[in-house]
N, C-alpha and C. Protein backbone atom coordinates (compact mmCIF):
# COMPACT_ATOMS: atom_id res chain seq x y z
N UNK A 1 20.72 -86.89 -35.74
CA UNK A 1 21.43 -87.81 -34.89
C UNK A 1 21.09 -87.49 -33.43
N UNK A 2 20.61 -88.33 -32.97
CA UNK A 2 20.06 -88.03 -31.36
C UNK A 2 21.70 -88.47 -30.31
N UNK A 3 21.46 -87.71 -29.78
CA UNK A 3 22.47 -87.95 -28.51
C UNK A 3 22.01 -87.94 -26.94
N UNK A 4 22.68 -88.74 -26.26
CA UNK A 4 22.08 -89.44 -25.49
C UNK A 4 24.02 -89.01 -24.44
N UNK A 5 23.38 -88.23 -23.69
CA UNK A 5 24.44 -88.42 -22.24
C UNK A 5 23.98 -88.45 -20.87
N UNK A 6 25.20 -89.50 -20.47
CA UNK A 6 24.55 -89.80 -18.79
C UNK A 6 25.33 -88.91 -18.10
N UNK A 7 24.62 -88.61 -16.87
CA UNK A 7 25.58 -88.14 -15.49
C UNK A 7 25.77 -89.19 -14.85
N UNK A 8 26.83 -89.00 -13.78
CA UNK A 8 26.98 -89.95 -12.88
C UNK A 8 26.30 -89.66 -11.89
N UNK A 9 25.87 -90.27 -10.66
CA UNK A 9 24.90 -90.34 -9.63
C UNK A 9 25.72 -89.20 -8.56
N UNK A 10 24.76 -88.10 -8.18
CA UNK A 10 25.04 -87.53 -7.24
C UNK A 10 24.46 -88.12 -5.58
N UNK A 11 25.48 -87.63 -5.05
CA UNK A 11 24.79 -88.24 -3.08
C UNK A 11 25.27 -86.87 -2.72
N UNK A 12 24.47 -86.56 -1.37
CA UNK A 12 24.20 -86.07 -0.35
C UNK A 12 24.96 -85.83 0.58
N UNK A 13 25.66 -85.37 1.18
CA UNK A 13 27.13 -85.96 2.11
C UNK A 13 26.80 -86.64 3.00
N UNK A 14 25.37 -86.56 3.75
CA UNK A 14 25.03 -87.70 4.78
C UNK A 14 25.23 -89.11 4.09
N UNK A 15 24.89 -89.23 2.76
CA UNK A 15 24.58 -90.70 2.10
C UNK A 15 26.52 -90.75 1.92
N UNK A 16 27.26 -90.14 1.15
CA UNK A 16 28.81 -90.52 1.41
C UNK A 16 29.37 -90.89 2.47
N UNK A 17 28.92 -90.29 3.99
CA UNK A 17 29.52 -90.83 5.01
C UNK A 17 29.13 -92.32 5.55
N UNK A 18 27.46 -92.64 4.88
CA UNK A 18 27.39 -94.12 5.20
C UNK A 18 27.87 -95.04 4.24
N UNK A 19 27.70 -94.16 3.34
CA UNK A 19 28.63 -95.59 2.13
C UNK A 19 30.11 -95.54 2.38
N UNK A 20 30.82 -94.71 3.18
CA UNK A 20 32.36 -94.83 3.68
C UNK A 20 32.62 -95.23 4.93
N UNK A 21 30.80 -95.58 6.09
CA UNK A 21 31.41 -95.63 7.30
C UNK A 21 31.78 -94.81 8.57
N UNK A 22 32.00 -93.52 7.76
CA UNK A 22 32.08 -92.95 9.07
C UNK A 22 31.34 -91.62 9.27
N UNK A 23 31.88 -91.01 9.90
CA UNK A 23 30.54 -89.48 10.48
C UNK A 23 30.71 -88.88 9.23
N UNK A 24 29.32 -88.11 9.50
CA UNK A 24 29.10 -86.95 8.38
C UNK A 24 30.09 -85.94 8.58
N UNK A 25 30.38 -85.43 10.14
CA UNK A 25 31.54 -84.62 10.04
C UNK A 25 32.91 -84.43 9.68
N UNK A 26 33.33 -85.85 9.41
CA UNK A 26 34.34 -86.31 8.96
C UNK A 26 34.71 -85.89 7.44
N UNK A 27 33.79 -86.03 6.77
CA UNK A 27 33.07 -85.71 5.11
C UNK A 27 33.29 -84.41 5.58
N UNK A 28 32.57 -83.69 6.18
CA UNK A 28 32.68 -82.29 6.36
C UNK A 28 34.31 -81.44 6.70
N UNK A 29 34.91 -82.04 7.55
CA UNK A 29 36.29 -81.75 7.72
C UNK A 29 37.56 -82.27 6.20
N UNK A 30 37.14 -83.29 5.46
CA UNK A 30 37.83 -83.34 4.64
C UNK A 30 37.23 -82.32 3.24
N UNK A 31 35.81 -82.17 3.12
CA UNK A 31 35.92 -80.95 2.52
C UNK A 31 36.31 -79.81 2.54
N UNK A 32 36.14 -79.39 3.64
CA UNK A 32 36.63 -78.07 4.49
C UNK A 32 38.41 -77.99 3.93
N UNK A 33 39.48 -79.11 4.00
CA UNK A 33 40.12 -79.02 3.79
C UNK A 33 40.78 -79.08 2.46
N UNK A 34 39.82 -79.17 1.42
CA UNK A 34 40.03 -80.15 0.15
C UNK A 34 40.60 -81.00 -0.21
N UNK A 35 40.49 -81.88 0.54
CA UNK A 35 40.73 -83.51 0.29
C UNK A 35 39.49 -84.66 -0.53
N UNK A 36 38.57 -84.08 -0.64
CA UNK A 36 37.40 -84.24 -1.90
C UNK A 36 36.99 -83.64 -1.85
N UNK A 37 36.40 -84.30 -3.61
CA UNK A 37 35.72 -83.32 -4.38
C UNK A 37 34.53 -83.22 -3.96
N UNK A 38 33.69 -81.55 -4.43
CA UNK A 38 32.62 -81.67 -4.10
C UNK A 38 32.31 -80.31 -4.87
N UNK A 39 30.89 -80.46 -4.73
CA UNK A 39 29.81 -79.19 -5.22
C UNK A 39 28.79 -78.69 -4.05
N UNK A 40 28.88 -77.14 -4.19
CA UNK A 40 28.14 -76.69 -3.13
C UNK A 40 26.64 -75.62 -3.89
N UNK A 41 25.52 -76.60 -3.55
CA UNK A 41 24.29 -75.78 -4.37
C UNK A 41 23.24 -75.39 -3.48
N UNK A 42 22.88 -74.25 -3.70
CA UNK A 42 21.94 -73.49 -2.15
C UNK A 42 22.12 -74.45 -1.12
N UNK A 43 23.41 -73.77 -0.70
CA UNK A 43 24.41 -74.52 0.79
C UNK A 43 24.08 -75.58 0.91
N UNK A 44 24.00 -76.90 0.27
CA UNK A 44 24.00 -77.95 0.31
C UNK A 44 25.45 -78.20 -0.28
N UNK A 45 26.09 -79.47 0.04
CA UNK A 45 27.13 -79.75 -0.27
C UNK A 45 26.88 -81.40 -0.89
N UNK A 46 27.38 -81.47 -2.43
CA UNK A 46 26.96 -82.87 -2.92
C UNK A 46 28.00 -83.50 -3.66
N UNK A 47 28.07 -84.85 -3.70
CA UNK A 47 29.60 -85.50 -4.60
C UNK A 47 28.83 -86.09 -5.86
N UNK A 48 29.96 -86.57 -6.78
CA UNK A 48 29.56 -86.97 -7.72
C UNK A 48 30.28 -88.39 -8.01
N UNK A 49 29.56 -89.30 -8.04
CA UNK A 49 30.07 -90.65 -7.85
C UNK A 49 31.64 -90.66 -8.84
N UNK A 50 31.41 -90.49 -10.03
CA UNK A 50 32.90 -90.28 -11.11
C UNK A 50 33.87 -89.73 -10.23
N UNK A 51 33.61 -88.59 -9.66
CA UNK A 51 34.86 -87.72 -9.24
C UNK A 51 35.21 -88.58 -7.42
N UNK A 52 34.02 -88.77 -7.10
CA UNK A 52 34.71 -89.89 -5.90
C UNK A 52 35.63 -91.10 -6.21
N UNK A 53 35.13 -92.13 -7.58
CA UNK A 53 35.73 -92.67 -8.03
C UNK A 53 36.96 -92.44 -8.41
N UNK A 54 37.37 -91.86 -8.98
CA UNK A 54 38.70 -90.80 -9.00
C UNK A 54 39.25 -90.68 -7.91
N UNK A 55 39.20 -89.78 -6.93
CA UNK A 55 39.51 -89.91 -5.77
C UNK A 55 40.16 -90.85 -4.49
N UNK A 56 39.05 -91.63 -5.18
CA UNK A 56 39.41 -93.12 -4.16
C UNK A 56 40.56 -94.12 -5.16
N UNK A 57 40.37 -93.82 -6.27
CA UNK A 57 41.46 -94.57 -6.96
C UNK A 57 42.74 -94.10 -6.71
N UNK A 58 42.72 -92.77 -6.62
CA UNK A 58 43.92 -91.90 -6.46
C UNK A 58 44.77 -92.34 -5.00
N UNK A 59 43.70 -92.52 -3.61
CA UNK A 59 44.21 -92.80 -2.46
C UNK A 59 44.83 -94.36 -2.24
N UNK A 60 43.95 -95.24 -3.15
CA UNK A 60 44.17 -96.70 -3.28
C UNK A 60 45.52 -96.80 -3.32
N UNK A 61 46.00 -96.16 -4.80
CA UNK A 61 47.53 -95.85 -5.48
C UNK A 61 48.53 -95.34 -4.04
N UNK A 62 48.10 -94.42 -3.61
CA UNK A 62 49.33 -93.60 -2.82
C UNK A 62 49.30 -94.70 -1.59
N UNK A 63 48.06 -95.72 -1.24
CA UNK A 63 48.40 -96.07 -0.04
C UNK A 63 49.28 -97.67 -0.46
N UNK A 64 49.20 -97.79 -1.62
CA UNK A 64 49.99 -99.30 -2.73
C UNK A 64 51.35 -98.66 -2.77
N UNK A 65 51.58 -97.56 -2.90
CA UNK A 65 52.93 -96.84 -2.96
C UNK A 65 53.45 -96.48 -1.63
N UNK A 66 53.15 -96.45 -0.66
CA UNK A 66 53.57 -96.43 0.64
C UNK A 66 53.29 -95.05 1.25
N UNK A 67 52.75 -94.39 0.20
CA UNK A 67 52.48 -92.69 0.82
C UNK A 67 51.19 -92.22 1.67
N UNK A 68 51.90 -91.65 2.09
CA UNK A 68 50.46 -90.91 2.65
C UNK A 68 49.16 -89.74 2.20
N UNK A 69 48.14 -90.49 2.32
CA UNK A 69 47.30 -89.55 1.36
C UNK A 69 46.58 -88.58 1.89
């Protein structure tokens, strides 16, 4: 039986801050603080589209609920 699994697409943190808009340092200060997820591989720092997805679903919710995320 062959098996067959996908990953989800990793980015770059420069490529997350243009697909969100704003500075790379920004990305950098919310990692720093752990407010996303992330992976750090020979000091590069990279996301993983699933776990952003996650993430952003999570903030969607708290900002539909009136909270602050």
């Amino acid at each position: 039986m062959k098996r067959t699994e996908t990953l989800s697409q990793i980015f770059p943190e420069s490529k997350i801050a243009g697909l969100f808009g704003i500075a790379k340092a920004t990305i950098a200060r919310m990692r720093k603080r752990g407010e996303i997820p992330f992976a750090e591989i020979g000091g590069h720092f990279y996301y993983s589209e699933a776990h952003l997805v996650e993430w952003f679903d999570a903030r969607v919710q708290q900002t539909m609920n009136g909270e602050s995320p």
